[in-house]
Protein backbone atom coordinates (compact mmCIF):
# COMPACT_ATOMS: atom_id res chain seq x y z
CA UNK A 1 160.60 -114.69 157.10
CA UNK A 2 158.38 -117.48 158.69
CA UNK A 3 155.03 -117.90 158.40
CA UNK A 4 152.48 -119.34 160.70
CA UNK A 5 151.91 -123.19 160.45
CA UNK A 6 147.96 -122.28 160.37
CA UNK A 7 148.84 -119.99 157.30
CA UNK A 8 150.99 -123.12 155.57
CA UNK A 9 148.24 -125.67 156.34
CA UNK A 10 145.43 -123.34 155.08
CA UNK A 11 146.82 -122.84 151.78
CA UNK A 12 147.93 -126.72 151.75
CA UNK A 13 144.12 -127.12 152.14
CA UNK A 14 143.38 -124.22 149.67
CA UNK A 15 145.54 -126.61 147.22
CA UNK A 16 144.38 -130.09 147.77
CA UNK A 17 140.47 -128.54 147.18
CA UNK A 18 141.65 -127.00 143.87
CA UNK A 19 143.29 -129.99 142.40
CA UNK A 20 142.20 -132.68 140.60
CA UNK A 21 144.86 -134.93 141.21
CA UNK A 22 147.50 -134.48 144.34
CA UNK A 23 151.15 -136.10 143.53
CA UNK A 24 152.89 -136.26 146.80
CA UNK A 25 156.84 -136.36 145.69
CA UNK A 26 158.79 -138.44 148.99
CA UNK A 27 162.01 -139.99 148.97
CA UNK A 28 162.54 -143.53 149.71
CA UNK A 29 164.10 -143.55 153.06
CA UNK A 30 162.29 -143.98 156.42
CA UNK A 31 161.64 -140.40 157.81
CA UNK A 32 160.49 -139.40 154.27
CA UNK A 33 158.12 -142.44 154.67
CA UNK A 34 157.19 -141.74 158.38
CA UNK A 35 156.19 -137.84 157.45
CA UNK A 36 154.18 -139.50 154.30
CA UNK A 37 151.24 -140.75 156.30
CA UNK A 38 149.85 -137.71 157.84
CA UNK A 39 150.37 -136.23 154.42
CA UNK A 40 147.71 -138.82 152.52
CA UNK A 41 145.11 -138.07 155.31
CA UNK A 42 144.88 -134.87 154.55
CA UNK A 43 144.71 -135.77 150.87
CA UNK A 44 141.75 -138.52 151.33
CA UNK A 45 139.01 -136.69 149.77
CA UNK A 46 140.98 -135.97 146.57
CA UNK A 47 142.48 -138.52 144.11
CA UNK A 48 146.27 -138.81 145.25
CA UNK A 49 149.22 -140.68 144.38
CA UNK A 50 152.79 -141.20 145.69
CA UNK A 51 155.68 -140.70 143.36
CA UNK A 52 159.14 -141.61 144.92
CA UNK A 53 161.80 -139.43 144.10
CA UNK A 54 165.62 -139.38 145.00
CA UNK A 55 165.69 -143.23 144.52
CA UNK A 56 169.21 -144.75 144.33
CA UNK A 57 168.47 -147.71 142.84
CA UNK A 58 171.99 -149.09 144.61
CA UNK A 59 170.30 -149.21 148.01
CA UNK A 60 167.95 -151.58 149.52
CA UNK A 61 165.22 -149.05 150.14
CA UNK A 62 164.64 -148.68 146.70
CA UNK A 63 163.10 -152.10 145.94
CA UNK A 64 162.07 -152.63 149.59
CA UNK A 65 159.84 -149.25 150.17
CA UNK A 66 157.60 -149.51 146.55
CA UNK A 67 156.51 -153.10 147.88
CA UNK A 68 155.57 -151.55 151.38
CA UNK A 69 153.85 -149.09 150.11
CA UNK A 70 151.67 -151.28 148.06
CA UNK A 71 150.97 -153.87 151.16
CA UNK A 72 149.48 -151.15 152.80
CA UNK A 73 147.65 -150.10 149.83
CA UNK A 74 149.09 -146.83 149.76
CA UNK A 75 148.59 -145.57 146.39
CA UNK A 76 151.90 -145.50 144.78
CA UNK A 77 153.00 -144.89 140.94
CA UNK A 78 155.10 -147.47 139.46
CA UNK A 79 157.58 -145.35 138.23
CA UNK A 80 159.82 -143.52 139.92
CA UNK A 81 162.56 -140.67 139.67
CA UNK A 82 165.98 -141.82 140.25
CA UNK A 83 168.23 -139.18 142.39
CA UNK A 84 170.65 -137.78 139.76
CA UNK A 85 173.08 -134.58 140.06
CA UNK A 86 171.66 -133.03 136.72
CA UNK A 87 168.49 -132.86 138.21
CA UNK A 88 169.71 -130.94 141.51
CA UNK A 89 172.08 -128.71 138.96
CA UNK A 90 168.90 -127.73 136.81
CA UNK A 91 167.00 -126.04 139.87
CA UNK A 92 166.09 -122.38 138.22
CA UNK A 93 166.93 -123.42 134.95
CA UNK A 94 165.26 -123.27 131.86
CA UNK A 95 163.44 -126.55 131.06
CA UNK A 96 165.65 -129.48 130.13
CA UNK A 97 164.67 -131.44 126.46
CA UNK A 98 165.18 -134.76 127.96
CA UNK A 99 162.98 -135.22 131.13
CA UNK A 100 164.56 -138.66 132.30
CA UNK A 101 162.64 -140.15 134.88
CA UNK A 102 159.82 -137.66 134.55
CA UNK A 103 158.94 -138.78 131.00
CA UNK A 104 158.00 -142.28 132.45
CA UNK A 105 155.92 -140.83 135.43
CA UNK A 106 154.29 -138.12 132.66
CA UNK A 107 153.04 -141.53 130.47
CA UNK A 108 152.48 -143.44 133.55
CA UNK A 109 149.98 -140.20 134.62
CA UNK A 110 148.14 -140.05 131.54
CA UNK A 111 147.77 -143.70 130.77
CA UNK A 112 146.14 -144.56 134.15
CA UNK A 113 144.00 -140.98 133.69
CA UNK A 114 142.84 -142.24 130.14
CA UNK A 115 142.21 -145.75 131.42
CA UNK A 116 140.07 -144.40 134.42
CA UNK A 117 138.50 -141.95 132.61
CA UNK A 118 136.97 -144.49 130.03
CA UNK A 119 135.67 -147.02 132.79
CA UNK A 120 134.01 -144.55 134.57
């Protein structure tokens, strides 16, 4: 069943009100980029950050799209989640021990949440 896109975008709104932090997962490749932007606007009144995801650190995009982000000022974590079968394989799963990529992007979270919470 479908629901209405005013439903969806409701509840997306519902969402970015309750949270105090939004993490907007995106892959590295142009149409992920492209559908990115209108995403952030409707984030701008809440703290947000980008965390690329499905990175294949083989292909261009994967250096070239973290340093485009940042010229723009986008507001992109430094760590990323490399694309990796286990992590496609473990959908419904219990909880794996070893988080991977997700370990770095945990620290990277709370270090720059620590550091911004003592300068303000």
């Amino acid at each position: 069943m479908l629901l209405p896109a005013v439903i969806f975008h409701i509840d997306f709104d519902a969402a970015v009100d309750a949270a105090d932090l939004v993490i907007i997962p995106t892959g590295p490749r142009a149409a992920d980029i492209d559908r990115l932007w209108p995403t952030l606007d409707i984030t701008l009144r809440r703290p947000t950050t980008i965390l690329l995801t499905l990175v294949d650190r083989r292909k261009v995009e994967a250096a070239e799209i973290p340093c485009i982000l940042a010229e723009t000022k986008a507001p992109v974590l430094r760590s990323s989640v490399r694309h990796r079968t286990a992590i496609e394989r473990a959908f419904g799963r219990d909880i794996p021990r070893r988080l991977g990529d997700y370990a770095t992007v945990f620290d990277e979270l709370m270090a720059t949440t620590w550091t911004e919470a003592a300068t303000a």
